[in-house]
N, C-alpha and C. Protein backbone atom coordinates (compact mmCIF):
# COMPACT_ATOMS: atom_id res chain seq x y z
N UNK A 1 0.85 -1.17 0.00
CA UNK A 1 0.00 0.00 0.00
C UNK A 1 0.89 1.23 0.00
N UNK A 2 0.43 2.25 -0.69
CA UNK A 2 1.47 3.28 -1.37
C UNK A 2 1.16 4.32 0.15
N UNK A 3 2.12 5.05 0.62
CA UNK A 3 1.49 5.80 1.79
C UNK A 3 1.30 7.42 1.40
N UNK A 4 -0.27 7.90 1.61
CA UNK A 4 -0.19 9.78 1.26
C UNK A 4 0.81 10.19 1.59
N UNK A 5 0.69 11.17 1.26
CA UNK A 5 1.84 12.31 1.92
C UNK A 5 1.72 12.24 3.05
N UNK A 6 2.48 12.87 4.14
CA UNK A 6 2.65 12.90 5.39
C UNK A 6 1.28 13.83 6.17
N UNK A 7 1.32 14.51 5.44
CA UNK A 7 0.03 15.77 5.11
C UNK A 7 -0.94 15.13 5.07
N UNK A 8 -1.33 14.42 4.16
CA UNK A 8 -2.43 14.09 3.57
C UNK A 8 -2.87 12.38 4.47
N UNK A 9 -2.42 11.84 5.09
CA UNK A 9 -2.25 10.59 5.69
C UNK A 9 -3.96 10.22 6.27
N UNK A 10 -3.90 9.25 6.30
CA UNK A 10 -5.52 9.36 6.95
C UNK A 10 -5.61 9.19 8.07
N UNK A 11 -6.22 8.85 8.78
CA UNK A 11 -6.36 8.56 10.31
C UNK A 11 -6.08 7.58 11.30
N UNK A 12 -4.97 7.23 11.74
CA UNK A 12 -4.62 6.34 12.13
C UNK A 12 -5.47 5.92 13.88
N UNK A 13 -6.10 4.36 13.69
CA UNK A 13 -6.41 4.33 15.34
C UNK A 13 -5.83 3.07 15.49
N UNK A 14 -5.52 2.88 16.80
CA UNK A 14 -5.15 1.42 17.16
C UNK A 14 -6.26 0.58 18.12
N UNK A 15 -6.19 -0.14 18.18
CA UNK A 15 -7.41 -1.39 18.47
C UNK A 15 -6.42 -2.86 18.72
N UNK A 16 -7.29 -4.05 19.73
CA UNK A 16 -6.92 -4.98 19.70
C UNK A 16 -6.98 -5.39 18.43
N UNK A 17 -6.10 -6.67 18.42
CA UNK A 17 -6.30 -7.58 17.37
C UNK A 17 -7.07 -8.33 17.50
N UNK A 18 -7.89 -8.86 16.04
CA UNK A 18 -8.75 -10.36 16.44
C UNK A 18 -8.81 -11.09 15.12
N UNK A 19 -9.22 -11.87 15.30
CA UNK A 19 -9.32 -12.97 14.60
C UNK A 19 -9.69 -12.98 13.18
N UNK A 20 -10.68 -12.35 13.01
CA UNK A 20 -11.06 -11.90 12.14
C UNK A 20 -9.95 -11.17 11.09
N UNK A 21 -8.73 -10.86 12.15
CA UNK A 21 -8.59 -9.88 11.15
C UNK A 21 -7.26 -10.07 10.11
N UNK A 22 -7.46 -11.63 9.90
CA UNK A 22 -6.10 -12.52 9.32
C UNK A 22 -6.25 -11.95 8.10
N UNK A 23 -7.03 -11.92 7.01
CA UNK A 23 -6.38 -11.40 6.06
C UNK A 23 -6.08 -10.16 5.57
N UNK A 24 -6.50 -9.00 6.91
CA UNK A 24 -6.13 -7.86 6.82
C UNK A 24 -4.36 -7.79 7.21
N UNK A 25 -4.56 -8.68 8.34
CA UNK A 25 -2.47 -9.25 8.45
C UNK A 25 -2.09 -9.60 7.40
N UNK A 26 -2.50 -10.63 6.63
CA UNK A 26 -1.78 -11.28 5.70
C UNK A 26 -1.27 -10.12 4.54
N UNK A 27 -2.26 -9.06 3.94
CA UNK A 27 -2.02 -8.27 3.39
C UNK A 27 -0.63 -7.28 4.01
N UNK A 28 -0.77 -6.89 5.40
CA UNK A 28 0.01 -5.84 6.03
C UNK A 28 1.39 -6.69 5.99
N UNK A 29 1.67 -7.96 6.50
CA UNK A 29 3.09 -9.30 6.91
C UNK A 29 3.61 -9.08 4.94
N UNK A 30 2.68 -9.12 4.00
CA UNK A 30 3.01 -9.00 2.61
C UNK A 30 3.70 -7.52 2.03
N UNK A 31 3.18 -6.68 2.54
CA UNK A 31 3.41 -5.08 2.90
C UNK A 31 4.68 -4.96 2.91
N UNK A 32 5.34 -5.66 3.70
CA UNK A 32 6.58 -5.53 4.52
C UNK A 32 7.76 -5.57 3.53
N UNK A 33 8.86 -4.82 3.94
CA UNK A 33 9.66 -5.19 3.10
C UNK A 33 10.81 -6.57 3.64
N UNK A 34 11.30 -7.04 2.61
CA UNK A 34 12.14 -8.44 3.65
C UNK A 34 13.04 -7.78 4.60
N UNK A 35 13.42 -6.65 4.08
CA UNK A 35 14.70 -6.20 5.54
C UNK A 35 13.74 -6.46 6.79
N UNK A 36 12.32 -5.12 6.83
CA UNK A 36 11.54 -5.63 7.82
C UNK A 36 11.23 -6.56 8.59
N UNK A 37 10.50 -7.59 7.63
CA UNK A 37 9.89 -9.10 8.07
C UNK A 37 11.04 -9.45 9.03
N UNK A 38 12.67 -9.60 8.34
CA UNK A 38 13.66 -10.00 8.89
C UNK A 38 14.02 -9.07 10.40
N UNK A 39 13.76 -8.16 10.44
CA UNK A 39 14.06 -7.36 11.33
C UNK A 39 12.67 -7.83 12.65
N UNK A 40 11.90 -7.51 12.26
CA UNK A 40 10.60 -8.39 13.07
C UNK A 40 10.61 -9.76 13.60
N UNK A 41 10.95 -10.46 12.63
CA UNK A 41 11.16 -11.87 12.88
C UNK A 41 12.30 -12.55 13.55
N UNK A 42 13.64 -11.46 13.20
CA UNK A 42 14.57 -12.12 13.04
C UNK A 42 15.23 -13.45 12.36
N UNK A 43 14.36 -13.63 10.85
CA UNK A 43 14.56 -14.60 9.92
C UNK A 43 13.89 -14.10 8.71
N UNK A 44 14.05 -14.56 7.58
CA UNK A 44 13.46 -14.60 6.44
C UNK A 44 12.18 -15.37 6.70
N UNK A 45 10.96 -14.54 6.82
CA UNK A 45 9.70 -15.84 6.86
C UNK A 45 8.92 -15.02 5.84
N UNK A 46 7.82 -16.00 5.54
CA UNK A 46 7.24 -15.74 4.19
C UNK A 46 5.37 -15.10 4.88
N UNK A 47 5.22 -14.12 4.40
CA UNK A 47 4.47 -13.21 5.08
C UNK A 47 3.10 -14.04 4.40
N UNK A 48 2.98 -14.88 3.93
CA UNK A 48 1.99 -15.59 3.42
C UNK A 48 1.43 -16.81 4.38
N UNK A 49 2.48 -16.84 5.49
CA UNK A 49 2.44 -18.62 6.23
C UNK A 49 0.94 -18.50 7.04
N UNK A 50 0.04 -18.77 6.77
CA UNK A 50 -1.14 -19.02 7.56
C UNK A 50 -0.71 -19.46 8.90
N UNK A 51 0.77 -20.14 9.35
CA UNK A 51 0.53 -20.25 10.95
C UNK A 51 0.98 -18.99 11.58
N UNK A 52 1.87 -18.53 11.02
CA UNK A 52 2.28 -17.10 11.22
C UNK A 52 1.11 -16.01 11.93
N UNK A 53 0.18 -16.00 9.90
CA UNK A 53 -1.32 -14.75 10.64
C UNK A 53 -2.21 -15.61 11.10
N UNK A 54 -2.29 -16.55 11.72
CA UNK A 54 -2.47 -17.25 12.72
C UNK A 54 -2.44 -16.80 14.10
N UNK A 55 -1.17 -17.21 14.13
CA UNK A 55 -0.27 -16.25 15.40
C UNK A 55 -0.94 -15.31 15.59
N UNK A 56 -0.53 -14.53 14.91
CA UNK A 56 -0.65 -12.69 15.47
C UNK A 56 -2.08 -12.79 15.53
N UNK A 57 -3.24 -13.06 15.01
CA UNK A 57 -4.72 -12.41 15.55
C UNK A 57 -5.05 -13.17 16.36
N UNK A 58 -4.54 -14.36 16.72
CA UNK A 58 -5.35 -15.31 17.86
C UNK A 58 -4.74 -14.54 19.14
N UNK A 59 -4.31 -13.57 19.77
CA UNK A 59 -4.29 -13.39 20.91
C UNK A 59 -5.47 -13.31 21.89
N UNK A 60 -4.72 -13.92 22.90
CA UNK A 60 -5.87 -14.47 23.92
C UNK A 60 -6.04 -12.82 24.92
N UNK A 61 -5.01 -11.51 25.26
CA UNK A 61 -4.92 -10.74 26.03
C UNK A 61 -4.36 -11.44 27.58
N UNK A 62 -4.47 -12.89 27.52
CA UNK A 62 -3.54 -12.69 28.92
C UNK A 62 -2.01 -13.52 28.64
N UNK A 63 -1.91 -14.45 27.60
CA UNK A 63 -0.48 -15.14 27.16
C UNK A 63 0.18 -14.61 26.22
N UNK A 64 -0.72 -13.89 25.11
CA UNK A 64 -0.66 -13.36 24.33
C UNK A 64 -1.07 -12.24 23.76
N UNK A 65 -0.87 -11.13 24.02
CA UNK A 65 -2.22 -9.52 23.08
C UNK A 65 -1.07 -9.18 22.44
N UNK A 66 -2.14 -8.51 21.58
CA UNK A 66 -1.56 -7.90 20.11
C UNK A 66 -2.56 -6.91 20.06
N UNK A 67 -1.72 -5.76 19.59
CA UNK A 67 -2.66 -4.41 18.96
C UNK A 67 -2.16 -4.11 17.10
N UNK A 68 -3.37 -3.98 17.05
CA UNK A 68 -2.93 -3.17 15.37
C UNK A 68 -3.05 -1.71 15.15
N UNK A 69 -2.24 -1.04 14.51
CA UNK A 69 -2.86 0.18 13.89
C UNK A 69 -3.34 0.04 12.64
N UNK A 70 -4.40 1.09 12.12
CA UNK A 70 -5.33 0.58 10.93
C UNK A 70 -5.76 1.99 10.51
N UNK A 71 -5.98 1.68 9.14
CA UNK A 71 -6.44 3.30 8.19
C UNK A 71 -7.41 2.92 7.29
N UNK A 72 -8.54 3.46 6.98
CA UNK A 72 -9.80 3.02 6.52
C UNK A 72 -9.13 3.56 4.76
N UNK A 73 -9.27 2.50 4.16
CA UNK A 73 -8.63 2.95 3.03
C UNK A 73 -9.83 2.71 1.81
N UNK A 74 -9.59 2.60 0.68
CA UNK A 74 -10.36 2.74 -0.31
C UNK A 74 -11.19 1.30 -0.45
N UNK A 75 -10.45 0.09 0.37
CA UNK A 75 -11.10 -1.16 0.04
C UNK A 75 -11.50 -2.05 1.53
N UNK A 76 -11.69 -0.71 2.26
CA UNK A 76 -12.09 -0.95 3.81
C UNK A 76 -10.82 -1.05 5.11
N UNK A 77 -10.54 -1.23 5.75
CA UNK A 77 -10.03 -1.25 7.20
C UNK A 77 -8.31 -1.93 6.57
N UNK A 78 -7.30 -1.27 6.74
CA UNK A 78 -5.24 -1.53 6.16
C UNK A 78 -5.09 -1.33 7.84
N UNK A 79 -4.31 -2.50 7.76
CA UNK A 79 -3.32 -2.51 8.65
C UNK A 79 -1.84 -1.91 8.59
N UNK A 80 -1.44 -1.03 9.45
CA UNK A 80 -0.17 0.05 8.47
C UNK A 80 0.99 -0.58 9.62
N UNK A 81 0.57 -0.85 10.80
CA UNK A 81 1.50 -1.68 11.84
C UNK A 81 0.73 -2.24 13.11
N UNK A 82 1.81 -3.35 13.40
CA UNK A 82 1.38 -4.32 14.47
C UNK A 82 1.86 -4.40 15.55
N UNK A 83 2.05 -4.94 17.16
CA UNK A 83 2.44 -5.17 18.11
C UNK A 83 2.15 -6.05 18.88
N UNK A 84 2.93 -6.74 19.52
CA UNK A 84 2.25 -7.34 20.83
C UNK A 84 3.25 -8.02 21.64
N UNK A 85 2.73 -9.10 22.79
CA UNK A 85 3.87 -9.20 24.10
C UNK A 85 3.10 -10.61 24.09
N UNK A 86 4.10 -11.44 24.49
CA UNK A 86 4.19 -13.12 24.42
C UNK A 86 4.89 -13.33 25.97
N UNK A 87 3.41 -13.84 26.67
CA UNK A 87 4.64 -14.16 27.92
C UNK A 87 5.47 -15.58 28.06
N UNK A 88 6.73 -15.90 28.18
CA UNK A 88 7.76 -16.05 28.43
C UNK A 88 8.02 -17.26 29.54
N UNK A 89 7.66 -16.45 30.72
CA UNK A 89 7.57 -17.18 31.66
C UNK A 89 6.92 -17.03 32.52
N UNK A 90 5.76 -17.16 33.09
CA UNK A 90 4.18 -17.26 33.61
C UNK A 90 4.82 -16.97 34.90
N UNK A 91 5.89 -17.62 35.54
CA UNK A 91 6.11 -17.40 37.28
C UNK A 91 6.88 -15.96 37.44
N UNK A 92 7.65 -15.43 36.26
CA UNK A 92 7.99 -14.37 36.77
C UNK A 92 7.25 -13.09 35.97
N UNK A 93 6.19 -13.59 35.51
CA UNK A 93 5.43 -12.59 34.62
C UNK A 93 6.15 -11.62 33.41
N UNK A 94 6.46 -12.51 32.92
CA UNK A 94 7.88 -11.99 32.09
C UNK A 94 7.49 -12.63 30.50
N UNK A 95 7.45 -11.44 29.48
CA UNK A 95 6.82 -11.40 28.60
C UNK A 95 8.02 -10.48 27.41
N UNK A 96 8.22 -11.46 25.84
CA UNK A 96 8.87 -10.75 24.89
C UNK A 96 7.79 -9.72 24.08
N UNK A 97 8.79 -8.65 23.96
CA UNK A 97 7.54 -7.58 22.72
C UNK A 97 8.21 -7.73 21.50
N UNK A 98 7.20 -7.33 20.39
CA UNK A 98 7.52 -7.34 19.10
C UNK A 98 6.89 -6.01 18.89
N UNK A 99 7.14 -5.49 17.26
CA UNK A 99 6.11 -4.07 16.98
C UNK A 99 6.85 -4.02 15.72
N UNK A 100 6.12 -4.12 14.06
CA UNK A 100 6.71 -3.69 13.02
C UNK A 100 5.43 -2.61 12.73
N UNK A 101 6.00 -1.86 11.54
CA UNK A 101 5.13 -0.43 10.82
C UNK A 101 5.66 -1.09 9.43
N UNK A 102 4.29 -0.65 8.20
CA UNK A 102 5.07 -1.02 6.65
C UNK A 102 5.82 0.36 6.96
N UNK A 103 7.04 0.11 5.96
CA UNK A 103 7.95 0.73 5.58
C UNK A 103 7.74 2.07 5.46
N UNK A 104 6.80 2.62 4.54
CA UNK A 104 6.27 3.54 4.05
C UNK A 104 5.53 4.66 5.39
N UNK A 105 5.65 3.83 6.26
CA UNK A 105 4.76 4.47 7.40
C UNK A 105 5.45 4.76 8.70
N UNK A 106 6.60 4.49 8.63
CA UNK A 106 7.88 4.51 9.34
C UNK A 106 8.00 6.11 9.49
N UNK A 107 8.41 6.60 11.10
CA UNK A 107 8.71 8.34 11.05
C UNK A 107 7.04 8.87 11.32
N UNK A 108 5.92 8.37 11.44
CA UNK A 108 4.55 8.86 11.02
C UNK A 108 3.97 8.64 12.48
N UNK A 109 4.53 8.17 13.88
CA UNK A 109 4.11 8.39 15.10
C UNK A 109 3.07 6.82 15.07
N UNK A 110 2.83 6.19 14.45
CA UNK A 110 2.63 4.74 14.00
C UNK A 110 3.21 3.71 15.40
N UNK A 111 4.32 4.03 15.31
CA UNK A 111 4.92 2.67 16.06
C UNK A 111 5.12 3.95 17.52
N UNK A 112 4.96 4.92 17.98
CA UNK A 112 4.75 5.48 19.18
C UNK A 112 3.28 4.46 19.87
N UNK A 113 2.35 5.33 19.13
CA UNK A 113 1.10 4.82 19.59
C UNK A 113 1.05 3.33 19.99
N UNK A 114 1.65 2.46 18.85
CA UNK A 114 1.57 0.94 18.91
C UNK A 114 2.23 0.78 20.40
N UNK A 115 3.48 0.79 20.70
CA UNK A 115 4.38 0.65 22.32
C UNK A 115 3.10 1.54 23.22
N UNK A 116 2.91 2.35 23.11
CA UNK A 116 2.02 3.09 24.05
C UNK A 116 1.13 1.75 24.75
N UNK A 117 0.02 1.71 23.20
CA UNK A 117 -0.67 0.41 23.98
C UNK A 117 -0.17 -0.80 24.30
N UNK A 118 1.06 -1.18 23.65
CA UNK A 118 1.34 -1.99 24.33
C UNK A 118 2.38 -2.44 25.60
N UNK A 119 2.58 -1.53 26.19
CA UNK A 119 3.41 -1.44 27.26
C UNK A 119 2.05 -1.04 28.33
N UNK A 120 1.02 -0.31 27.96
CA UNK A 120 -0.19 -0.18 28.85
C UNK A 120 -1.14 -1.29 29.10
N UNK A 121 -0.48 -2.48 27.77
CA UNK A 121 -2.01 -3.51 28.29
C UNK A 121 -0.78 -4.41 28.81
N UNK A 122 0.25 -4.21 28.67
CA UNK A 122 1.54 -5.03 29.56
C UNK A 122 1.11 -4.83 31.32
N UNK A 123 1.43 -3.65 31.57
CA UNK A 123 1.03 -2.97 32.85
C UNK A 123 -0.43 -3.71 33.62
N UNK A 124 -1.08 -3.38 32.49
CA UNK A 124 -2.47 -3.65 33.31
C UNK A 124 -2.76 -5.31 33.12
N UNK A 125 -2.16 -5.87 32.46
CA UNK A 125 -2.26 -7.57 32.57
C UNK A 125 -1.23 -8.03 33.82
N UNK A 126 -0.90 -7.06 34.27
CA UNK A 126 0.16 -7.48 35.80
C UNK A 126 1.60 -8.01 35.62
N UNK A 127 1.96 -7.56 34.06
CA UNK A 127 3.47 -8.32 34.03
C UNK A 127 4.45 -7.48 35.13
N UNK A 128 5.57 -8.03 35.22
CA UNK A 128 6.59 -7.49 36.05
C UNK A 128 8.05 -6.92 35.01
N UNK A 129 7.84 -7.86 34.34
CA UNK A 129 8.76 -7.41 33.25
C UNK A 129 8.73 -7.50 31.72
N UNK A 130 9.16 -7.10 31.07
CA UNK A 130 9.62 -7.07 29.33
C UNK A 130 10.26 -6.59 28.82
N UNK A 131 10.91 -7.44 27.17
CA UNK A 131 11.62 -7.36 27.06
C UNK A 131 11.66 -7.51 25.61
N UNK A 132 12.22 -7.11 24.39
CA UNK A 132 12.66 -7.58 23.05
C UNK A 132 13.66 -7.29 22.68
N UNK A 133 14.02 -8.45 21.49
CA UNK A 133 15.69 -8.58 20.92
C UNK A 133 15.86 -7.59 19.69
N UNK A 134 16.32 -7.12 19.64
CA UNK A 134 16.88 -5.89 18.49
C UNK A 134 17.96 -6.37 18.02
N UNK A 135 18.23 -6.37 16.37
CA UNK A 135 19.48 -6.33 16.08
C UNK A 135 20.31 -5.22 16.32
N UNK A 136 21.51 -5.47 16.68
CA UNK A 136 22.37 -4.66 17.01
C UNK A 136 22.95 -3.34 16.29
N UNK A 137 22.89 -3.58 14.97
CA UNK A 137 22.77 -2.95 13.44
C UNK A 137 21.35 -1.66 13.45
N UNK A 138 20.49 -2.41 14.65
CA UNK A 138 19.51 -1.35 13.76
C UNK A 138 18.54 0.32 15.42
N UNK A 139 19.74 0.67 14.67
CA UNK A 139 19.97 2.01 15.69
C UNK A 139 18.72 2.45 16.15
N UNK A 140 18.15 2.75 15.09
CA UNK A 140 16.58 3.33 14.73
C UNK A 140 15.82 3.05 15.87
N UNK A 141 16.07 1.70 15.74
CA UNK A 141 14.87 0.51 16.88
C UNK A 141 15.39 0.68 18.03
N UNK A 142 16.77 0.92 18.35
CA UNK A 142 17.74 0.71 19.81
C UNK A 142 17.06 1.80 20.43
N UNK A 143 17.35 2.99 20.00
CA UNK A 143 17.07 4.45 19.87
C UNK A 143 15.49 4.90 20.40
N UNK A 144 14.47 3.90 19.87
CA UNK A 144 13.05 3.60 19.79
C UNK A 144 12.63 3.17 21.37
N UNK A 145 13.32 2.20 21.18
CA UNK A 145 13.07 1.14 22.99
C UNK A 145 13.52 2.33 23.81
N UNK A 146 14.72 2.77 23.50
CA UNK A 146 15.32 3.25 24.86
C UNK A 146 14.33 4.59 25.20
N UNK A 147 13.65 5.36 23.83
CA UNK A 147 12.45 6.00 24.34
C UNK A 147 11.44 5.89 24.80
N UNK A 148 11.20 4.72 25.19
CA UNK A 148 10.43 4.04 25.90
C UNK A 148 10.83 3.54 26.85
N UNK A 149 11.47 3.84 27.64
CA UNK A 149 12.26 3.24 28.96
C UNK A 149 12.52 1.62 28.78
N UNK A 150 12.93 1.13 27.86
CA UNK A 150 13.71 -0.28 27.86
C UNK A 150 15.26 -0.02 27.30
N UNK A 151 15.94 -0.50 28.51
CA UNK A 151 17.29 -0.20 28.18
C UNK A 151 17.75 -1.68 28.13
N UNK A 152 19.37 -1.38 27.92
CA UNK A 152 20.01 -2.66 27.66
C UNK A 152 20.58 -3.14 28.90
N UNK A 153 21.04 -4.00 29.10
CA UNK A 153 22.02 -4.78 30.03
C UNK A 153 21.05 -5.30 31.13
N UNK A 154 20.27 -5.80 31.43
CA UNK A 154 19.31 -6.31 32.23
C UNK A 154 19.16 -7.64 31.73
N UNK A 155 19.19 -7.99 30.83
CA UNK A 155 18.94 -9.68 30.35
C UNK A 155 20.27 -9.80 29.32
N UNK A 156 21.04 -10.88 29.51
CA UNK A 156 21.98 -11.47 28.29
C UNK A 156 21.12 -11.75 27.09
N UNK A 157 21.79 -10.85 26.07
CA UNK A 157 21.11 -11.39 24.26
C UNK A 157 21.01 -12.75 24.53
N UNK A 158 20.44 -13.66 23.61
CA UNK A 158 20.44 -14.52 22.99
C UNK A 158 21.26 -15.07 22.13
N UNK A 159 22.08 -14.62 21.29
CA UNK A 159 23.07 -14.53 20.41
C UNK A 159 23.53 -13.48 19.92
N UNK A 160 24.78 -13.92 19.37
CA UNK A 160 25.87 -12.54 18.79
C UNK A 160 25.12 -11.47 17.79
N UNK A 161 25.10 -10.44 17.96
CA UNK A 161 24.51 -9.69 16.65
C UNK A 161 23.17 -9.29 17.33
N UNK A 162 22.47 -9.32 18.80
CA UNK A 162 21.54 -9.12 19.46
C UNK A 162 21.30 -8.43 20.38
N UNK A 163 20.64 -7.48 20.41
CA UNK A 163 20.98 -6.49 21.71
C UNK A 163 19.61 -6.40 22.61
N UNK A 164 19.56 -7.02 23.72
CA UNK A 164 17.97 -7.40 24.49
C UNK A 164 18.18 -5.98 25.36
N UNK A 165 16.80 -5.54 24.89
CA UNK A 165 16.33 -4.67 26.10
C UNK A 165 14.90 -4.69 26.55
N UNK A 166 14.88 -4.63 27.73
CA UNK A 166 14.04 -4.62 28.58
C UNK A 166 13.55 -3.43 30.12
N UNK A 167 12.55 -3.65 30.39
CA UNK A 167 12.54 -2.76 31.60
C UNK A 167 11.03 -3.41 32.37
N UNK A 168 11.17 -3.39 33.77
CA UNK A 168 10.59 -4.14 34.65
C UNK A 168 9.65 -2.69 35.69
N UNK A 169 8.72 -3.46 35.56
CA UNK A 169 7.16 -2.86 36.20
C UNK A 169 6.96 -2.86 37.48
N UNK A 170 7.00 -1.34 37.85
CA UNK A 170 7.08 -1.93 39.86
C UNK A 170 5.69 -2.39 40.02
């Protein structure tokens, strides 16, 4: 999906995800460019995999929530970016985040709003902590978290080339 001008943009709201709303994902996961997907995923995956938009709209809100942002476009309801928090480990209430924007929509306050809600339905589902892996390469995103109060050095990466940040909920 081609994005207006910055000017001209339409109205962005965010909302849970649901079920329903797989092939509005499937379109947005297709959206993506592969640096993205890869940057999201941390792999080459194919934005077509039905277990994938699977995944993302089945959130339950307490193991799993996901929010979308969405713009009423010419052929009804675009998904322009996604988010959500996967808990981890149930005893210490400890949950990974994710959050991509298409490309085109990147810089547009998109992926603000998205962390907003989802660090607020983090909070209010009672986690204690969270956390996501960033490549190390990608400043933008480092830069992103840390405006959001998730810093680094609190959890060991996962592997080389990974930079985990996180920040914990009194």
């Amino acid at each position: 999906m081609d994005a207006p001008d910055v000017n001209d943009r339409p109205t962005v709201f965010v909302r849970r995800v649901r079920p329903e709303d797989a092939q509005t994902m499937r379109g947005f996961l297709m959206g993506l460019s592969a640096r993205s997907r890869r940057e999201r995923f941390h792999a080459a995956v194919n934005g077509d995999s039905p277990k994938l938009v699977g995944y993302l709209v089945s959130a339950d809100g307490e193991r799993h929530a996901g929010w979308v942002a969405c713009v009423w476009g010419p052929h009804g309801e675009q998904i322009v970016g996604e988010a959500g928090w996967n808990v981890v480990n149930h005893e210490a209430q400890s949950a990974e985040l994710a959050l991509s924007v298409l490309d085109n929509w990147r810089g547009s306050g998109v992926a603000n709003r998205l962390m907003d809600a989802l660090m607020q339905g983090a909070r209010n589902a009672g986690l204690h902590h969270i956390y996501g892996d960033v490549w190390d390469a990608n400043a933008r995103m480092l830069a992103f978290m840390r405006r959001h109060g998730l810093e680094e050095g609190w959890d060991e990466p996962p592997e080389p080339g990974i930079v985990r940040v996180s920040c914990r909920f009194e």
